[in-house]
Protein backbone atom coordinates (compact mmCIF):
# COMPACT_ATOMS: atom_id res chain seq x y z
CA UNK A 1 -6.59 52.34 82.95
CA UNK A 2 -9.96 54.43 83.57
CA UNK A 3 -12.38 52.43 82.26
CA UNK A 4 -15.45 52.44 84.29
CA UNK A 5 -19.11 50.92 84.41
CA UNK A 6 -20.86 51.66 80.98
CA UNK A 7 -17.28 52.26 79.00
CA UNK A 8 -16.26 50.31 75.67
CA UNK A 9 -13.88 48.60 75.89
CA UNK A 10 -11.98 46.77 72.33
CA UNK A 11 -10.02 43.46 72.91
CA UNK A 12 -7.92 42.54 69.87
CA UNK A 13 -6.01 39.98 71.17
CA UNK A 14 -4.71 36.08 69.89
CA UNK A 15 -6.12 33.30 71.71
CA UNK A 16 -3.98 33.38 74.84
CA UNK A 17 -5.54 33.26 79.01
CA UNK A 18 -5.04 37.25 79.26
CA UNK A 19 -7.73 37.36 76.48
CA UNK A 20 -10.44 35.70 78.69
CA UNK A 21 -8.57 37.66 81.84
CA UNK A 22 -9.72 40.80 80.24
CA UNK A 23 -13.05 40.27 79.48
CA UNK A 24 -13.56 39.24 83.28
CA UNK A 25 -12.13 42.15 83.99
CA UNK A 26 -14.64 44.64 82.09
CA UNK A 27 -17.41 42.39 83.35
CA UNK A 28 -16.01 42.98 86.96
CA UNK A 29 -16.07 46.45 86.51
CA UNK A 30 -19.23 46.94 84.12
CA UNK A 31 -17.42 47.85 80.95
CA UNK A 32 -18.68 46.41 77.82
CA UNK A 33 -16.05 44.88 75.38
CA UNK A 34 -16.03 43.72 72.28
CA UNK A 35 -13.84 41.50 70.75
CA UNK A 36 -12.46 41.70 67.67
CA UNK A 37 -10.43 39.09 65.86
CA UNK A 38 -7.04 38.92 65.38
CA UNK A 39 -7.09 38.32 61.27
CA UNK A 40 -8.98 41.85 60.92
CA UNK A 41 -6.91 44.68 59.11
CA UNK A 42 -6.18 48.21 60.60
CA UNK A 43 -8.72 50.33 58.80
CA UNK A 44 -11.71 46.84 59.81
CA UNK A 45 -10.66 47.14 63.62
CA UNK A 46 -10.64 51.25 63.72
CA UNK A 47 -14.13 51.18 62.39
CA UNK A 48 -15.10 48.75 65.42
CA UNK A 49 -13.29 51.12 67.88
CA UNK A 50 -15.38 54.00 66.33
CA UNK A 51 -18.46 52.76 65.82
CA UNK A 52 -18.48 51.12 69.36
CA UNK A 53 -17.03 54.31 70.75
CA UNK A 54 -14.11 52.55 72.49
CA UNK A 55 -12.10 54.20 75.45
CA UNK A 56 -9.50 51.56 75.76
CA UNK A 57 -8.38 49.41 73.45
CA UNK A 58 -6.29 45.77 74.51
CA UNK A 59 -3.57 44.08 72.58
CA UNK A 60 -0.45 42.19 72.61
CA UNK A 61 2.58 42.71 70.14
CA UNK A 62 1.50 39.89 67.96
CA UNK A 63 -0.32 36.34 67.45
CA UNK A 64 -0.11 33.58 65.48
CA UNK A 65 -2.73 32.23 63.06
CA UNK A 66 -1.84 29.02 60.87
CA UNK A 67 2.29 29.73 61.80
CA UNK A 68 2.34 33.34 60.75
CA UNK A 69 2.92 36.23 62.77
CA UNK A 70 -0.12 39.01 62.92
CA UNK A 71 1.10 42.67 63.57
CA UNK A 72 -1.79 43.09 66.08
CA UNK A 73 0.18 46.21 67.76
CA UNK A 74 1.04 47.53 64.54
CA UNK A 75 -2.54 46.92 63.46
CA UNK A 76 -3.80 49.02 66.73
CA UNK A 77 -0.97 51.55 65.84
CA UNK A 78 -2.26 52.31 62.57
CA UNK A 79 -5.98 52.18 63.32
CA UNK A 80 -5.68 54.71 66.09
CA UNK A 81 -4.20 56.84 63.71
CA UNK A 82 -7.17 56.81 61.29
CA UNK A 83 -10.31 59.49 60.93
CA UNK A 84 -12.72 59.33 64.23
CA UNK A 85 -10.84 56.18 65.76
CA UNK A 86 -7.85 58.80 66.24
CA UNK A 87 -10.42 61.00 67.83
CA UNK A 88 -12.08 58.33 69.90
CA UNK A 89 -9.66 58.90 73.08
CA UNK A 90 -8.62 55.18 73.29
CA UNK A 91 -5.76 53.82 74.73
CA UNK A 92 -4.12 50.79 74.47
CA UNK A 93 -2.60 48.20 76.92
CA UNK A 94 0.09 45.92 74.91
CA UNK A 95 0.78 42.10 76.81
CA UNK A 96 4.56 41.72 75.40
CA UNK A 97 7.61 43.82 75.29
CA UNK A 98 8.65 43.40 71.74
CA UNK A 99 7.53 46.60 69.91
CA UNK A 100 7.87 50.35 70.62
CA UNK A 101 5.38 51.71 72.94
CA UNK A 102 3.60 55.63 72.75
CA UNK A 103 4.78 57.20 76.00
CA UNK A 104 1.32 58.73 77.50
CA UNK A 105 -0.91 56.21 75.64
CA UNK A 106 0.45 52.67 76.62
CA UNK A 107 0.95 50.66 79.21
CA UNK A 108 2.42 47.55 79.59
CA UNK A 109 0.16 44.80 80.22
CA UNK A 110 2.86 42.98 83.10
CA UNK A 111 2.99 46.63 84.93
CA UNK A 112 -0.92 46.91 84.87
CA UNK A 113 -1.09 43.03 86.24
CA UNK A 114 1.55 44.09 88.97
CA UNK A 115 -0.41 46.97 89.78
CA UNK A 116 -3.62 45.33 90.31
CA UNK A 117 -2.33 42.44 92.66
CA UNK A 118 -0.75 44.84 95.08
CA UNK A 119 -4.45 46.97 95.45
CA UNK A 120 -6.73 43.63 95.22
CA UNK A 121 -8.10 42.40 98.20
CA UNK A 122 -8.83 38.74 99.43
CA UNK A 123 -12.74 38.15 98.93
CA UNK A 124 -14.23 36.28 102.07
């Protein structure tokens, strides 16, 4: 996705393994991330993505929190299309295939996964 050492990077993501999997993977690479929970509205989370100065920002299509359904992609959708978070130059990464994606701004979390296991090498 571009990020590099020193980048922000925003995770707004439910409680799920590709959560943790993603803040391994900034640590791997030296990205910082932040991450901000699920419950917080669009114009809470594009504040955090501008005033961290986010590059990439994680999601999935939705969560769950006490049985009801959180937006979170619609959430990201609308906060990247607010004041200096629309400016910020993140992108997004979505985990599910439920909800339209932004051809030339996001990527399918499965297709990034896919991508990554066929250039990883074996560590000895």
């Amino acid at each position: 996705m571009g990020a590099k050492k020193g980048d922000r990077v925003t995770i707004y993501m439910p409680m799920i393994p590709e959560t943790a999997f993603a803040m391994l993977a900034c640590t791997r690479i030296g990205a910082v991330h932040s991450v901000v929970f699920g419950g917080f509205s669009p114009d809470s989370l594009a504040g955090r993505i501008q005033d961290c100065g986010s590059k990439l920002v994680i999601t999935a299509d939705e969560g769950l929190r006490a049985g009801k359904k959180i937006p979170l992609k619609a959430n990201v959708d609308a906060a990247l299309g607010q004041g200096a978070a629309a400016t910020s130059g993140a992108r997004r990464a979505a985990h599910l295939r439920r909800h339209p994606m932004q051809n030339g701004r996001d990527v399918w979390y499965g297709d990034l996964a896919k991508r990554c296991r066929s250039i990883a090498s074996p560590r000895r």
